[in-house]
PDB file of N, CA and C in Angstrom:
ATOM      1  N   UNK A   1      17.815 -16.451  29.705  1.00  0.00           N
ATOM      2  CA  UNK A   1      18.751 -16.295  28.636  1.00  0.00           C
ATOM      3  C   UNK A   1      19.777 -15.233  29.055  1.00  0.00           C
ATOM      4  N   UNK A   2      21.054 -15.385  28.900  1.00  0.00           N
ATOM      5  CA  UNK A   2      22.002 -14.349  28.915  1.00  0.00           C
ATOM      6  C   UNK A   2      22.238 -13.479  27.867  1.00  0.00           C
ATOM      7  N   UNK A   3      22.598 -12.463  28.847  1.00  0.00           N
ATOM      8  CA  UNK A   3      22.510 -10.996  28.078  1.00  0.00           C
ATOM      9  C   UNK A   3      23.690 -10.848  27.397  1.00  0.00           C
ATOM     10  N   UNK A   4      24.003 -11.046  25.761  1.00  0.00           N
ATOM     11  CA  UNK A   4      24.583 -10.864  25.148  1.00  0.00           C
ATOM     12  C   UNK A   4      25.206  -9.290  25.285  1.00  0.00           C
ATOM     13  N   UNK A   5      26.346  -9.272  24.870  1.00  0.00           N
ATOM     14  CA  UNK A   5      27.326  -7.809  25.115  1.00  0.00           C
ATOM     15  C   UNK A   5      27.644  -7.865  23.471  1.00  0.00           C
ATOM     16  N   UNK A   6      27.324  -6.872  22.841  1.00  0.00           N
ATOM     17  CA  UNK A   6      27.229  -6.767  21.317  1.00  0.00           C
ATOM     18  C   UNK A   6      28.585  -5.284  21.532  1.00  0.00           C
ATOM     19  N   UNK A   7      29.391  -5.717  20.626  1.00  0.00           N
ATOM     20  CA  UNK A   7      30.396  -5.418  20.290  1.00  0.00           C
ATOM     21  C   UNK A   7      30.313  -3.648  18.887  1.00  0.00           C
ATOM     22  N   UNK A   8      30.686  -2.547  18.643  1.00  0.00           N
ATOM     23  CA  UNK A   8      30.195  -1.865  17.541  1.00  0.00           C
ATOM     24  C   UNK A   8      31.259  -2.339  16.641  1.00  0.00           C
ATOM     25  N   UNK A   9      30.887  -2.235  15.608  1.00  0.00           N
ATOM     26  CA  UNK A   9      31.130  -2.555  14.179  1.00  0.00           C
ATOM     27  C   UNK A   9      32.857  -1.919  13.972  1.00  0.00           C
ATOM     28  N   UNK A  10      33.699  -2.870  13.515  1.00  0.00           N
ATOM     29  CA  UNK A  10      35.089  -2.196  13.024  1.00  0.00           C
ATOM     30  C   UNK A  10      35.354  -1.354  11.826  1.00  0.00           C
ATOM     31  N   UNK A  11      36.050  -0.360  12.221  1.00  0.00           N
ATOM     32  CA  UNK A  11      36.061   0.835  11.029  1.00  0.00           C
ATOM     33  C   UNK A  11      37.341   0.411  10.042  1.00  0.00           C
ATOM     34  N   UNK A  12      36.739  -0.735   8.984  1.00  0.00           N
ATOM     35  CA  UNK A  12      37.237  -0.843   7.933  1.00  0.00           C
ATOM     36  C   UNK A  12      38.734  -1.188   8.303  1.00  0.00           C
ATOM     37  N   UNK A  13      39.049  -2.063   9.519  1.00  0.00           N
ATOM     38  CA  UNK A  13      40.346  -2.351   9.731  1.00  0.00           C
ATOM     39  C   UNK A  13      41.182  -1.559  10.191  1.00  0.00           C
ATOM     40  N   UNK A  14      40.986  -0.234  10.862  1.00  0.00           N
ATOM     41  CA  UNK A  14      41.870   0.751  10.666  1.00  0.00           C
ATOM     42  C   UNK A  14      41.809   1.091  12.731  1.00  0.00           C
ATOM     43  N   UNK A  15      43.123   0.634  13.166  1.00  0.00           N
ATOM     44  CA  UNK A  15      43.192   0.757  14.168  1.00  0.00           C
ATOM     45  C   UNK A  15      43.523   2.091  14.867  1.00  0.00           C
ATOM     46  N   UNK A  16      42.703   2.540  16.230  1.00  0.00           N
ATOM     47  CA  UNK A  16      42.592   4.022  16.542  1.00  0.00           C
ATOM     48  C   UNK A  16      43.567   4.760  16.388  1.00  0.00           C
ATOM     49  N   UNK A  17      45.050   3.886  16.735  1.00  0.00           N
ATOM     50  CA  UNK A  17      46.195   5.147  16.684  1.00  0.00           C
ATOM     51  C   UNK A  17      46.640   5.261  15.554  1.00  0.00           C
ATOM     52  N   UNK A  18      46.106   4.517  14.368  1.00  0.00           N
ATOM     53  CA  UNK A  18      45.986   5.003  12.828  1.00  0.00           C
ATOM     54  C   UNK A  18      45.520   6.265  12.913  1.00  0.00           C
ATOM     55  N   UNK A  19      43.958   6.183  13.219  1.00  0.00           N
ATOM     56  CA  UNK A  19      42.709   7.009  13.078  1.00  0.00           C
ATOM     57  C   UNK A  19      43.626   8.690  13.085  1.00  0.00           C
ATOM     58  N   UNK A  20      44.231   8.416  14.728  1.00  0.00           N
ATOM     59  CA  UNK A  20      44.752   9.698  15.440  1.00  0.00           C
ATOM     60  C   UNK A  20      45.635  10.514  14.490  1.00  0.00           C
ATOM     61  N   UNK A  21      46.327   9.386  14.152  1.00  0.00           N
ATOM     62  CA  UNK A  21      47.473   9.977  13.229  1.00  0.00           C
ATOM     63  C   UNK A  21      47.038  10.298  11.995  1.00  0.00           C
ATOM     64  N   UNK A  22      46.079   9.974  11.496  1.00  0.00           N
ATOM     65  CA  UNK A  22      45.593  10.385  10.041  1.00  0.00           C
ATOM     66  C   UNK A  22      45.177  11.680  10.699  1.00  0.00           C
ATOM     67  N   UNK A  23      44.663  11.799  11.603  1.00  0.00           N
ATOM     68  CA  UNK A  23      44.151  13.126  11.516  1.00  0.00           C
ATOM     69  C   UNK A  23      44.935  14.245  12.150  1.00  0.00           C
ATOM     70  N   UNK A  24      46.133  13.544  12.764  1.00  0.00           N
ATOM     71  CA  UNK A  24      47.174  15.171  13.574  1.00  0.00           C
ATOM     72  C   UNK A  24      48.107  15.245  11.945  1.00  0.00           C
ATOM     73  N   UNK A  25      48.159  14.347  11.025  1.00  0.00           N
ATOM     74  CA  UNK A  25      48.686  14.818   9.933  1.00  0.00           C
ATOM     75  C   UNK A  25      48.000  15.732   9.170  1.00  0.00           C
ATOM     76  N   UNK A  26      46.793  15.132   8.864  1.00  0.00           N
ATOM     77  CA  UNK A  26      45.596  16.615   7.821  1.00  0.00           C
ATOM     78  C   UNK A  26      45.648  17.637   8.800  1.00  0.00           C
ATOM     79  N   UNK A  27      45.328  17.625  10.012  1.00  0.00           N
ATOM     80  CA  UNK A  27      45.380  19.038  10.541  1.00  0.00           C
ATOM     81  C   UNK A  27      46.983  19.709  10.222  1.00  0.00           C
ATOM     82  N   UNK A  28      47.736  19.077  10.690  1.00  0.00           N
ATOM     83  CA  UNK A  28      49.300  19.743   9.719  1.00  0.00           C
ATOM     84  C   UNK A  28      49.466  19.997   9.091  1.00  0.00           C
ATOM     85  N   UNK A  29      49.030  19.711   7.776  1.00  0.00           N
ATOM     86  CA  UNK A  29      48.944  19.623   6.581  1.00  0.00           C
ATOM     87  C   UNK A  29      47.828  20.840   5.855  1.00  0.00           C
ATOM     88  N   UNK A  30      46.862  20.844   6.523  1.00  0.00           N
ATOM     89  CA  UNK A  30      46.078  21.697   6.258  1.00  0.00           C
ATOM     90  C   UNK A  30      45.967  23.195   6.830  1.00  0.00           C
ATOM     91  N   UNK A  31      46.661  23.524   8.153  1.00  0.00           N
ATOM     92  CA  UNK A  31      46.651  24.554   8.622  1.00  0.00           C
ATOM     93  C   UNK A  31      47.897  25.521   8.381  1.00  0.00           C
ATOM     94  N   UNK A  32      47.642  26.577   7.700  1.00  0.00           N
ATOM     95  CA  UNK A  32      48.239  27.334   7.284  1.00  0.00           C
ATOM     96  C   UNK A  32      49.378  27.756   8.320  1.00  0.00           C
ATOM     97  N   UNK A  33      50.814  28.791   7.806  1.00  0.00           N
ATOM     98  CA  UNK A  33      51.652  29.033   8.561  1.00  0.00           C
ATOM     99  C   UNK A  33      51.184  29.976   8.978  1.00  0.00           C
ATOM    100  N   UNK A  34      51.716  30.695  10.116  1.00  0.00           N
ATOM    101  CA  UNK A  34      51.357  31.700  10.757  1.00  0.00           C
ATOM    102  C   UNK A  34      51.638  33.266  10.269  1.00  0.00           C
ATOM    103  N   UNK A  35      50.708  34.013   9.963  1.00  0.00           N
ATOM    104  CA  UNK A  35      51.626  35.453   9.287  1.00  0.00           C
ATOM    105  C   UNK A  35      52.808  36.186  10.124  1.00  0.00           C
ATOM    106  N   UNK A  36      53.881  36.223   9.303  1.00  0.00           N
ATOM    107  CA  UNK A  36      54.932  36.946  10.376  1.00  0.00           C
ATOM    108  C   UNK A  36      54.446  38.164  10.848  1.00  0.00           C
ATOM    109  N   UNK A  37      55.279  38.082  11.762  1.00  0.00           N
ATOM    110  CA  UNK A  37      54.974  39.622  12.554  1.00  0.00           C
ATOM    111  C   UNK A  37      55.271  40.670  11.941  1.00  0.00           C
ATOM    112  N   UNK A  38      54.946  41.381  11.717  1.00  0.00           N
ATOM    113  CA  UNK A  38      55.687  43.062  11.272  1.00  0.00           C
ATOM    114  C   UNK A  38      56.484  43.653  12.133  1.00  0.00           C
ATOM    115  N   UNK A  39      57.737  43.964  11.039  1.00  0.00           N
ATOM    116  CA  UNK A  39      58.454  44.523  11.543  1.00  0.00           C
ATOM    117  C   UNK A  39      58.564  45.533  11.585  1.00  0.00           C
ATOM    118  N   UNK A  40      59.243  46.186  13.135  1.00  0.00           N
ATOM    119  CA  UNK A  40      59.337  47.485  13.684  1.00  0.00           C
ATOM    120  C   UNK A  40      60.740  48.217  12.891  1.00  0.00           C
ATOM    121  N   UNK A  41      60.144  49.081  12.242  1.00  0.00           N
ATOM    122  CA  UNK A  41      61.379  50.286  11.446  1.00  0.00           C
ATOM    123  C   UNK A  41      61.425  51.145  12.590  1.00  0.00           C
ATOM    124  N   UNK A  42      62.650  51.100  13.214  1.00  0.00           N
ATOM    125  CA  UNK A  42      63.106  51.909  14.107  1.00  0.00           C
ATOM    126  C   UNK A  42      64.208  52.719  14.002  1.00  0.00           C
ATOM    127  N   UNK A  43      64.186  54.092  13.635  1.00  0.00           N
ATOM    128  CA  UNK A  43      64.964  54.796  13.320  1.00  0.00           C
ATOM    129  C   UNK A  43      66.507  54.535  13.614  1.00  0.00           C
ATOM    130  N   UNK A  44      67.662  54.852  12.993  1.00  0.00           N
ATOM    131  CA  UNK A  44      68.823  54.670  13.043  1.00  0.00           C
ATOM    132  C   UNK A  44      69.224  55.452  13.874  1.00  0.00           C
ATOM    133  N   UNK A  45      70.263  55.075  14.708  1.00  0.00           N
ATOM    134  CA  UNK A  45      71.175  56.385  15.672  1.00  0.00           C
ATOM    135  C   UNK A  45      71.543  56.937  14.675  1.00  0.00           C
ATOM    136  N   UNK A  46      72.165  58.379  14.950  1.00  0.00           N
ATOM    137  CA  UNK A  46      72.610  59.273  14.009  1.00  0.00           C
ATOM    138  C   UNK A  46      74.193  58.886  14.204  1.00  0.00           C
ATOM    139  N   UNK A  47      75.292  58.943  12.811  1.00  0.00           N
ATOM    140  CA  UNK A  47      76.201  58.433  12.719  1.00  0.00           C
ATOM    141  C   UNK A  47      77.025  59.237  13.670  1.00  0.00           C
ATOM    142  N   UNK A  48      77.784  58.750  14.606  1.00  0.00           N
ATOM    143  CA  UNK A  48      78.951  59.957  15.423  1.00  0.00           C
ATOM    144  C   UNK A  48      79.767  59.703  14.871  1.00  0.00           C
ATOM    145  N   UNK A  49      80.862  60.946  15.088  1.00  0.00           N
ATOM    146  CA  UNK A  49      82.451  61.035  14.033  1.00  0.00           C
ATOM    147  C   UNK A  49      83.275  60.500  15.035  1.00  0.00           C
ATOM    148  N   UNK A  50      83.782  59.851  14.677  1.00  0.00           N
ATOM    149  CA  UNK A  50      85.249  59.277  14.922  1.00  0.00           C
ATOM    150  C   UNK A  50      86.045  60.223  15.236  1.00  0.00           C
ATOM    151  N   UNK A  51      86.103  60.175  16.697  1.00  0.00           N
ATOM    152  CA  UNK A  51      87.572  61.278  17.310  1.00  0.00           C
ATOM    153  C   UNK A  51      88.698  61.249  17.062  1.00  0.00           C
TER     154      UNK A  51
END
């Protein structure tokens, strides 16, 4: 008897580069923005007079 090659089961119609994209969107979607950086208060030059 030949050895049948059994196939796994289809996920509800939904083809992989669906799959991919459902999920690089929730990760987008779900991952927060990044906290800005803090900013550096760096003292002012001192004003010079006008000659």
């Amino acid at each position: 008897m030949p050895e049948s090659v059994t196939q796994p089961p289809a996920l509800a119609g939904m083809s992989m580069r669906d799959l991919l994209a459902s999920c690089a969107a929730a990760a987008a979607v779900s991952t927060p923005p990044p906290a800005p950086e803090p900013e550096e208060h760096r003292p002012a030059r001192e004003h010079r007079e006008a000659a």
